[in-house]
Protein backbone atom coordinates (compact mmCIF):
# COMPACT_ATOMS: atom_id res chain seq x y z
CA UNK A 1 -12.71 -24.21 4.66
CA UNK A 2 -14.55 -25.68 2.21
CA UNK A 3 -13.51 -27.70 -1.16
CA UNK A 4 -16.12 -29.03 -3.58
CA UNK A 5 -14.27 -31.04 -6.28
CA UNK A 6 -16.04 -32.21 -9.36
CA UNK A 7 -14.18 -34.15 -11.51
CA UNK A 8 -10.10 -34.00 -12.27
CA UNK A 9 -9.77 -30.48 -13.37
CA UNK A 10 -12.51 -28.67 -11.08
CA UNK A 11 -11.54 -27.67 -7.73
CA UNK A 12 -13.11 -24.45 -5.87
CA UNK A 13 -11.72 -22.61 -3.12
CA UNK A 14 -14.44 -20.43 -0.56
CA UNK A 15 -12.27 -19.38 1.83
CA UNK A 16 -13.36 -16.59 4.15
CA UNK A 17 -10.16 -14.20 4.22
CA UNK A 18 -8.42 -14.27 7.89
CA UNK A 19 -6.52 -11.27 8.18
CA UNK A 20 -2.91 -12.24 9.43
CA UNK A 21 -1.75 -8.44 9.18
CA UNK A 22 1.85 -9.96 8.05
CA UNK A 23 2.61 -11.05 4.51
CA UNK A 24 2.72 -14.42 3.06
CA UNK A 25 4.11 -16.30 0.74
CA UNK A 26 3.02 -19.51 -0.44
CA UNK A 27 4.38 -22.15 -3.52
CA UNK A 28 1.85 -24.04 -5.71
CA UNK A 29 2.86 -27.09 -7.69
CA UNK A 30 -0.96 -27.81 -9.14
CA UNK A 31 -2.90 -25.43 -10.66
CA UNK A 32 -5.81 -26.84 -8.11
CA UNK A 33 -3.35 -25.96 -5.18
CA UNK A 34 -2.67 -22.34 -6.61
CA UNK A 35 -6.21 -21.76 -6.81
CA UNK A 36 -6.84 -22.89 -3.13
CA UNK A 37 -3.93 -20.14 -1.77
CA UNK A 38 -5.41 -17.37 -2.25
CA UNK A 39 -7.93 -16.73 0.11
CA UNK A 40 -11.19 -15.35 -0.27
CA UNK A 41 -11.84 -16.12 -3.75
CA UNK A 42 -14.11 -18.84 -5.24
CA UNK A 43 -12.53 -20.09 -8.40
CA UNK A 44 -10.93 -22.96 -10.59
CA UNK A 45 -7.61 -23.28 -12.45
CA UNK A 46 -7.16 -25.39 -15.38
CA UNK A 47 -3.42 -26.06 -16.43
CA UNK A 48 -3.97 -26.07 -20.58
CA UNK A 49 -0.48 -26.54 -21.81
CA UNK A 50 1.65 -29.66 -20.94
CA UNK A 51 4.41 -29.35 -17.94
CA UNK A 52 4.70 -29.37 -14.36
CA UNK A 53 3.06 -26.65 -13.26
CA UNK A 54 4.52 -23.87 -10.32
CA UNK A 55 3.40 -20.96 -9.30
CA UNK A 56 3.64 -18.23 -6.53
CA UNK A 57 1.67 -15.96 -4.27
CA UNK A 58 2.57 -13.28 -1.90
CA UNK A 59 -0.48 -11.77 -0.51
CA UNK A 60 -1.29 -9.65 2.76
CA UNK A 61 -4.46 -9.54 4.45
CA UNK A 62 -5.42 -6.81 6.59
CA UNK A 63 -8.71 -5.78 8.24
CA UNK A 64 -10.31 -4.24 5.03
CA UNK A 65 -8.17 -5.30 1.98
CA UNK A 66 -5.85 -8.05 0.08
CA UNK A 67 -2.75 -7.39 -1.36
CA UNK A 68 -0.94 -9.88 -3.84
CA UNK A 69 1.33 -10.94 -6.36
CA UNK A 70 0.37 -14.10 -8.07
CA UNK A 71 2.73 -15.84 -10.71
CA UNK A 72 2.16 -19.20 -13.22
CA UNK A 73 3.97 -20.91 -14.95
CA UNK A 74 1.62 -22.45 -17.61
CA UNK A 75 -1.36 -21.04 -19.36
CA UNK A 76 -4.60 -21.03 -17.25
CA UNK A 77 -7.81 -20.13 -17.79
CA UNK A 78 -9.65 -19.33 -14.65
CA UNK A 79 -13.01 -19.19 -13.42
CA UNK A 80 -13.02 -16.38 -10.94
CA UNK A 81 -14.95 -14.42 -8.22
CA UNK A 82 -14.47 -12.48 -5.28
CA UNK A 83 -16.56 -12.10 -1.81
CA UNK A 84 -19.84 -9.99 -2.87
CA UNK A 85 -18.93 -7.11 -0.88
CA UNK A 86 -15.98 -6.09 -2.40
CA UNK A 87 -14.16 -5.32 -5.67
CA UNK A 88 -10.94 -6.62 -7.10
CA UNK A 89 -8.27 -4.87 -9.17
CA UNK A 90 -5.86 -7.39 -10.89
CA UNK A 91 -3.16 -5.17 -12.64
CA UNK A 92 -0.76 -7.82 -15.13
CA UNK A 93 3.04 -6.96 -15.69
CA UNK A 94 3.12 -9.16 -18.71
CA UNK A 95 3.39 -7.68 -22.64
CA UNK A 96 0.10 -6.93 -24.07
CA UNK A 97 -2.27 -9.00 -25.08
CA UNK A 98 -0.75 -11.91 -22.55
CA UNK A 99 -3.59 -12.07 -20.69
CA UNK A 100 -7.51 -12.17 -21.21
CA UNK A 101 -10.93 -11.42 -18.82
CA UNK A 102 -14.07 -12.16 -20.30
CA UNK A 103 -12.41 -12.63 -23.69
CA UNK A 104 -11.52 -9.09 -23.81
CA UNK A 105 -7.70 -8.61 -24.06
CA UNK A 106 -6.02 -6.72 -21.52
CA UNK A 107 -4.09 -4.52 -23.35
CA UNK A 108 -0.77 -3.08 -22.10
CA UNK A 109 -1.32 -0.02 -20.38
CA UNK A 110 -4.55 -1.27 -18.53
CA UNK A 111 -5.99 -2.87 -15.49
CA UNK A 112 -8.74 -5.21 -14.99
CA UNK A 113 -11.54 -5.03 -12.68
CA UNK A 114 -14.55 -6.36 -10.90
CA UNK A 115 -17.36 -6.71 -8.78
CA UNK A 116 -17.74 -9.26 -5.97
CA UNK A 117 -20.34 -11.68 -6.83
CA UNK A 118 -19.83 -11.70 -10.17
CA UNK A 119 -18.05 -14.61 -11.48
CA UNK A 120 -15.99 -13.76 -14.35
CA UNK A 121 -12.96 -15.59 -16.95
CA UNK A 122 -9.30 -15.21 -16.89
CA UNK A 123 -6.92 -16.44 -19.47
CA UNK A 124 -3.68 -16.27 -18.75
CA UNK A 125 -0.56 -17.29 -20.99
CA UNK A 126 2.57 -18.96 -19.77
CA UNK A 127 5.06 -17.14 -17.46
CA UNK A 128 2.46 -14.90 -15.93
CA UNK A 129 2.40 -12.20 -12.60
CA UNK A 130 -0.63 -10.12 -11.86
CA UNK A 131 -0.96 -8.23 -8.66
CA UNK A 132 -3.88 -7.87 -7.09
CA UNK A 133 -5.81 -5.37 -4.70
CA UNK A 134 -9.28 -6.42 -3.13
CA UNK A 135 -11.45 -3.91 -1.06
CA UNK A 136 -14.68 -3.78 0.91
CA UNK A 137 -17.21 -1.55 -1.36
CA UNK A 138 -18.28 0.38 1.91
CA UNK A 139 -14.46 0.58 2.58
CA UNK A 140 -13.92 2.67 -1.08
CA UNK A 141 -16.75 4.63 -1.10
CA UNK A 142 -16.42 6.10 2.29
CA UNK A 143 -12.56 6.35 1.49
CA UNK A 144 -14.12 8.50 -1.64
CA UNK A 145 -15.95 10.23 -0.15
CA UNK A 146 -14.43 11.43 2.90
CA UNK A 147 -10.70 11.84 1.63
CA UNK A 148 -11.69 12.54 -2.15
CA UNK A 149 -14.46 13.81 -1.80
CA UNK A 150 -16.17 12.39 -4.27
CA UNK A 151 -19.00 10.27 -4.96
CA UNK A 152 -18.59 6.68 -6.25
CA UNK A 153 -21.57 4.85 -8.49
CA UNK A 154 -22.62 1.03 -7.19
CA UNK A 155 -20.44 -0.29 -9.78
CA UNK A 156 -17.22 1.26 -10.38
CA UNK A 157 -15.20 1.15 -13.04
CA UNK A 158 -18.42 -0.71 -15.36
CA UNK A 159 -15.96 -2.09 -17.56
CA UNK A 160 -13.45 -5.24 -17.00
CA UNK A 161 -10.51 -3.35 -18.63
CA UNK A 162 -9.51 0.25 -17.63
CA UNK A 163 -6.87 1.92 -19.69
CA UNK A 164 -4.57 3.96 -16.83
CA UNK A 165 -1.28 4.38 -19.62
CA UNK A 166 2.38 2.84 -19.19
CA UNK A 167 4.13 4.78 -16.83
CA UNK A 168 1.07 4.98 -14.00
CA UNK A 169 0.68 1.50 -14.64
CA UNK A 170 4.36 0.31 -14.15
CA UNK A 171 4.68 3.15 -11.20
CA UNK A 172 1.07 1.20 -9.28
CA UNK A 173 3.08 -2.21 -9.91
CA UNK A 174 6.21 -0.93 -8.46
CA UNK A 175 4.63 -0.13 -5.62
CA UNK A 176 2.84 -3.02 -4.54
CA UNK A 177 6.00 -4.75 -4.95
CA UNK A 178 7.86 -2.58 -2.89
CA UNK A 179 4.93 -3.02 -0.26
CA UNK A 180 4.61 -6.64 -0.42
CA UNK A 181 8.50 -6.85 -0.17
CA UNK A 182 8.65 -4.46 2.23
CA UNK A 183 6.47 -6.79 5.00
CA UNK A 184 7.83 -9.60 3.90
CA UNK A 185 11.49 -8.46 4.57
CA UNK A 186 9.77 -7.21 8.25
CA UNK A 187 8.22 -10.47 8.75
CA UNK A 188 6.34 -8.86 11.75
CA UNK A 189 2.65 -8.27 11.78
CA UNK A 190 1.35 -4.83 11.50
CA UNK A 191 0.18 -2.48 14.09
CA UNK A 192 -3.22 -1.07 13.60
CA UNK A 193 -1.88 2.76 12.71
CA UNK A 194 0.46 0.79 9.91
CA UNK A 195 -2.43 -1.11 8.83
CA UNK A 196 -4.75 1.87 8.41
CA UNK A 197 -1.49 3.83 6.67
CA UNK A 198 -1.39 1.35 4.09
CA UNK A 199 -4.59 1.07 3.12
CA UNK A 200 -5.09 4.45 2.64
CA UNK A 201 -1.87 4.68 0.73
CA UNK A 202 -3.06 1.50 -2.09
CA UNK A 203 -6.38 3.40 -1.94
CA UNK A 204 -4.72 6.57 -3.16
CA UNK A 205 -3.04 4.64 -5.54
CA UNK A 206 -5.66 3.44 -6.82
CA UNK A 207 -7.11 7.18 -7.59
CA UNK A 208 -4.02 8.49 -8.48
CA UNK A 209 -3.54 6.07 -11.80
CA UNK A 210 -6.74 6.45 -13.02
CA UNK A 211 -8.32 3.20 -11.64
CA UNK A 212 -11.51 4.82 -10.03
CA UNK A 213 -13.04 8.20 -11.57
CA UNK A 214 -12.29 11.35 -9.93
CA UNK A 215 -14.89 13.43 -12.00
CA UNK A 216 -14.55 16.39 -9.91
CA UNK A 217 -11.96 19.02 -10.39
CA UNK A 218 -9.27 19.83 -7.71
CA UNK A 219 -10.30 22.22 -5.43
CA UNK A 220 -7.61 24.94 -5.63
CA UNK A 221 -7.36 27.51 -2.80
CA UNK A 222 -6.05 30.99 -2.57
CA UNK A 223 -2.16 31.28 -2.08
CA UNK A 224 -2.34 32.36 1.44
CA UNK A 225 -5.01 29.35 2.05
CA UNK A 226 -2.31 27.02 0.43
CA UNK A 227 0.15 28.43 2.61
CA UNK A 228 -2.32 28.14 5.86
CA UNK A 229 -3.52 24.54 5.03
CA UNK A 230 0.30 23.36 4.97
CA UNK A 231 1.17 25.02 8.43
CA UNK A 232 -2.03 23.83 9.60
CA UNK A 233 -1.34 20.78 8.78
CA UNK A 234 2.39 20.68 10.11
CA UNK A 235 1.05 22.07 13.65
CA UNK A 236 -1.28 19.06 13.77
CA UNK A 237 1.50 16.70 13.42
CA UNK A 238 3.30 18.06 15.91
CA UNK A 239 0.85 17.90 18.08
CA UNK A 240 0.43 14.57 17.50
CA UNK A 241 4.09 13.66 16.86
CA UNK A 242 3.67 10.11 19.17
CA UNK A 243 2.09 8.48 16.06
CA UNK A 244 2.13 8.92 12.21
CA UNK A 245 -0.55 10.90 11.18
CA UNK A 246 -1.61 9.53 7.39
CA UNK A 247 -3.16 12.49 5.12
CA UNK A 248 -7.02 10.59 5.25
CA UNK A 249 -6.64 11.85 8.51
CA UNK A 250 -5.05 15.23 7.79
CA UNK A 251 -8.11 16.00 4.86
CA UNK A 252 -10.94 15.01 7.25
CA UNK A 253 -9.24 17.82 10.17
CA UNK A 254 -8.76 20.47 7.10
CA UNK A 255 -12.05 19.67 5.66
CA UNK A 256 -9.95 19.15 2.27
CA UNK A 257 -9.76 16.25 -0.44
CA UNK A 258 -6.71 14.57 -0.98
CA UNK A 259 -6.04 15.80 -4.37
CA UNK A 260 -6.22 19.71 -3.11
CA UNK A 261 -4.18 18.74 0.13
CA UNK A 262 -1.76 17.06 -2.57
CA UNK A 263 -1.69 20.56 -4.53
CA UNK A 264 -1.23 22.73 -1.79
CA UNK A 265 1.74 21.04 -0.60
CA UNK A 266 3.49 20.48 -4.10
CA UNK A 267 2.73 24.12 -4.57
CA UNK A 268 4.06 25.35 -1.48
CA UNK A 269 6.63 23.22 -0.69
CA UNK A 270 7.46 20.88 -3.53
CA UNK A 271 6.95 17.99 -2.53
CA UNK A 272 4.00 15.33 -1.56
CA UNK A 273 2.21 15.40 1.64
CA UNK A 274 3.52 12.02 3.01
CA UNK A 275 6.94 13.07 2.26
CA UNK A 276 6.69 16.25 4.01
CA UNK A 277 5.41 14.89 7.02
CA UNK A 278 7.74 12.15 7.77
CA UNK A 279 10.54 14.30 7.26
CA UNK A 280 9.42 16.90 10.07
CA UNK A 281 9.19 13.89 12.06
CA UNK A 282 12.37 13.14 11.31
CA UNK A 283 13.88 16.69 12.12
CA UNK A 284 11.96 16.20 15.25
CA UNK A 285 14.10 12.93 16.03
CA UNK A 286 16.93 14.20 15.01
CA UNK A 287 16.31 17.10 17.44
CA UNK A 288 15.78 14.67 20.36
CA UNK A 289 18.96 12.94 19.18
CA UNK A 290 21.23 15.72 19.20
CA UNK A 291 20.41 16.50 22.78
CA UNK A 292 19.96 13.31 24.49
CA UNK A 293 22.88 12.95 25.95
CA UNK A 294 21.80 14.40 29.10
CA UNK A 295 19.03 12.27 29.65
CA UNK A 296 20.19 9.08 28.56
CA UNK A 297 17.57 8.60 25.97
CA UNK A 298 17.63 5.15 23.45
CA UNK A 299 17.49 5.22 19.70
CA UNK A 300 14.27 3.05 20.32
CA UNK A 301 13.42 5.93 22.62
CA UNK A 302 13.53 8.96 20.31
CA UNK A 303 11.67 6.92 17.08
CA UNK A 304 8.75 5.91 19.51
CA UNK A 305 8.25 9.25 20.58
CA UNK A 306 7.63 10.55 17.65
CA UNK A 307 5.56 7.45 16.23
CA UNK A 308 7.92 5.06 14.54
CA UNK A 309 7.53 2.13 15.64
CA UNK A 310 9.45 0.18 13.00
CA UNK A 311 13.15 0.81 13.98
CA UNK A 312 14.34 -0.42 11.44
CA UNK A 313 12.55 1.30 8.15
CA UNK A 314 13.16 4.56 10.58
CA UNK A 315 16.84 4.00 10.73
CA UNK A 316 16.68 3.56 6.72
CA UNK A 317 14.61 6.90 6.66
CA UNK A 318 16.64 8.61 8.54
CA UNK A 319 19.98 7.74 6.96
CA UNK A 320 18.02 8.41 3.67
CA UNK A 321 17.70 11.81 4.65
CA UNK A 322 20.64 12.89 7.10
CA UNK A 323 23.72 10.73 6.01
CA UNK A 324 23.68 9.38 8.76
CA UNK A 325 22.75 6.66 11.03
CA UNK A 326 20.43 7.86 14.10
CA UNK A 327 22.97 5.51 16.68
CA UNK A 328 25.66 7.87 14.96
CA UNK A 329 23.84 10.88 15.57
CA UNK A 330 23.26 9.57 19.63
CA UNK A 331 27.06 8.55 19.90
CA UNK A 332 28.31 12.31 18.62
CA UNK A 333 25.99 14.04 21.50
CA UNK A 334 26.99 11.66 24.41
CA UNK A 335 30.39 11.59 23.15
CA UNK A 336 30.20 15.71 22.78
CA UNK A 337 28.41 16.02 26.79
CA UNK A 338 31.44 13.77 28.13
CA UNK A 339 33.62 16.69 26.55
CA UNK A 340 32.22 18.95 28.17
CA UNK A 341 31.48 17.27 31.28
CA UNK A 342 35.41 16.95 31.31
CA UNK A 343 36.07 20.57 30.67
CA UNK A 344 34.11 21.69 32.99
CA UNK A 345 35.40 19.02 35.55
CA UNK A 346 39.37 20.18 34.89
CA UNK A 347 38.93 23.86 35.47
């Protein structure tokens, strides 16, 4: 770590970003402090109206990305930039015209965004939360390429502000929030397979609101293709069923993009990929559930076999979908084998 400070107001932060794979949360009560917690980043914070300053960050580093929710209390203006290799995309939740980069007012249903190694000027008012995504540049464009198959400029987006509209903006700040709360509520560091899930999942995010062009059309198959490419896919994560296949992975074995894998599923089946996909390993579970009375087999058991490893976001899933808990579902099979064991045992 290293802190150069130049006078009262001026403190910079170069932190290199050590992934800690859990989330963190830290409390600031100096704008200097604030500007030092949040890793990776070489800026300065000046506090411009009077008070005693707080503010907030949750962040998450993982092996290619950073994930965080930073909140202020007082206006700032900060002097700002990212590691060279990388871009940032700082989406605010605050009314329009709250919050400034480069003097250009980031209006209410837009995102900002930049380069690394570009230094660049926030201004943010009073009472202010921005989340904020950073990625390697190789990281996106070979995410682009290979999942939506497209091709990505050197500098994408080429403006600070990106207009993306209300509701994708408000449904991309939902779910960061529900990410970041999620791992915090875990506490737990990730696994590698959760760590590539989710940052394939802000990645599609990303592309889904409108935050990095998709200026080729969706690729739309044939009906019976539509049909094959979802049983295809199913049969693969079967196959597979030890681990949670993410759909990067699924469009790289079906030689698709996202978007047409996307299509084909809400076309055939109604519903998105992801959701698809965890509920047939769900079914699968359940399955195992029903009948492991004769064996003996653990709720722990059952979700690792058919790759979830986080017992208990699987238990929510699986209540989400059957009504029921999966301990329930155990307890009714050994409870309906000792039935029969007796049965059989009496005649």
């Amino acid at each position: 770590m290293t802190i150069d400070t130049q006078g009262d107001s001026l403190t910079r932060s170069t932190l290199t970003p050590q992934p800690s794979f859990c989330v963190q949360t830290r409390i600031a009560r100096d704008a200097d402090e604030q500007a030092r917690n949040l890793h990776g980043w070489r800026q300065t914070y000046d506090q411009l109206t009077a008070g005693c300053f707080t503010g907030g960050l949750t962040e998450l580093c993982v092996d290619h990305m950073q994930v965080f929710v930073e909140t202020t209390s007082h206006t700032l203006r900060q002097t700002c930039e990212v590691q060279k290799d990388a871009y940032w995309f700082g989406i605010p939740t605050c009314p329009a015209g709250s919050g400034r980069i480069d003097a250009q007012v980031i209006v209410a249903d837009a995102l900002a965004c930049r380069p690394g190694g570009v230094e660049f000027e926030l201004l943010t008012t009073a009472g202010y939360e921005i989340f904020g995504v950073v990625v390697k540049s190789d990281v996106l464009r070979r995410y682009a390429a290979e999942v939506e198959r497209i091709g990505l400029a050197d500098h994408v987006p080429n403006t600070q502000v990106v207009p993306i509209g209300m509701a994708r903006k408000e449904r991309l700040c939902a779910s960061l929030r529900r990410l970041l709360d999620d791992g915090a509520a875990s506490g737990a560091p990730l696994s590698a397979v959760a760590r590539d899930s989710l940052q394939a999942s802000v990645l599609a995010m990303l592309f889904d609101v409108g935050a990095l062009p998709a200026s080729e059309p969706v690729a739309i198959p044939a009906r019976p293709r539509r049909q094959s490419i979802v049983s295809e896919a199913r049969e693969y994560v079967l196959a597979h069923r030890d681990r949670a296949v993410n759909v990067p992975e699924l469009c790289e074995r079906l030689h698709v993009s996202r978007r047409t894998l996307q299509y084909c599923f809400q076309d055939v089946l109604g519903m998105a990929p992801a959701t698809y996909l965890r509920a047939i390993r769900l079914n699968g579970a359940r399955r195992d559930l029903s009948n492991a009375s004769c064996d003996a087999r653990s709720v722990q058991d059952v979700a690792a076999a058919w790759g979830f490893w986080h017992l208990s976001q699987f238990a929510t899933d699986y209540r989400k979908l059957f009504g029921v808990r999966p301990s329930e579902t155990l307890k009714a099979a050994i409870g309906g084998c000792q039935c029969m064991d007796e049965r059989a045992f009496a005649h």
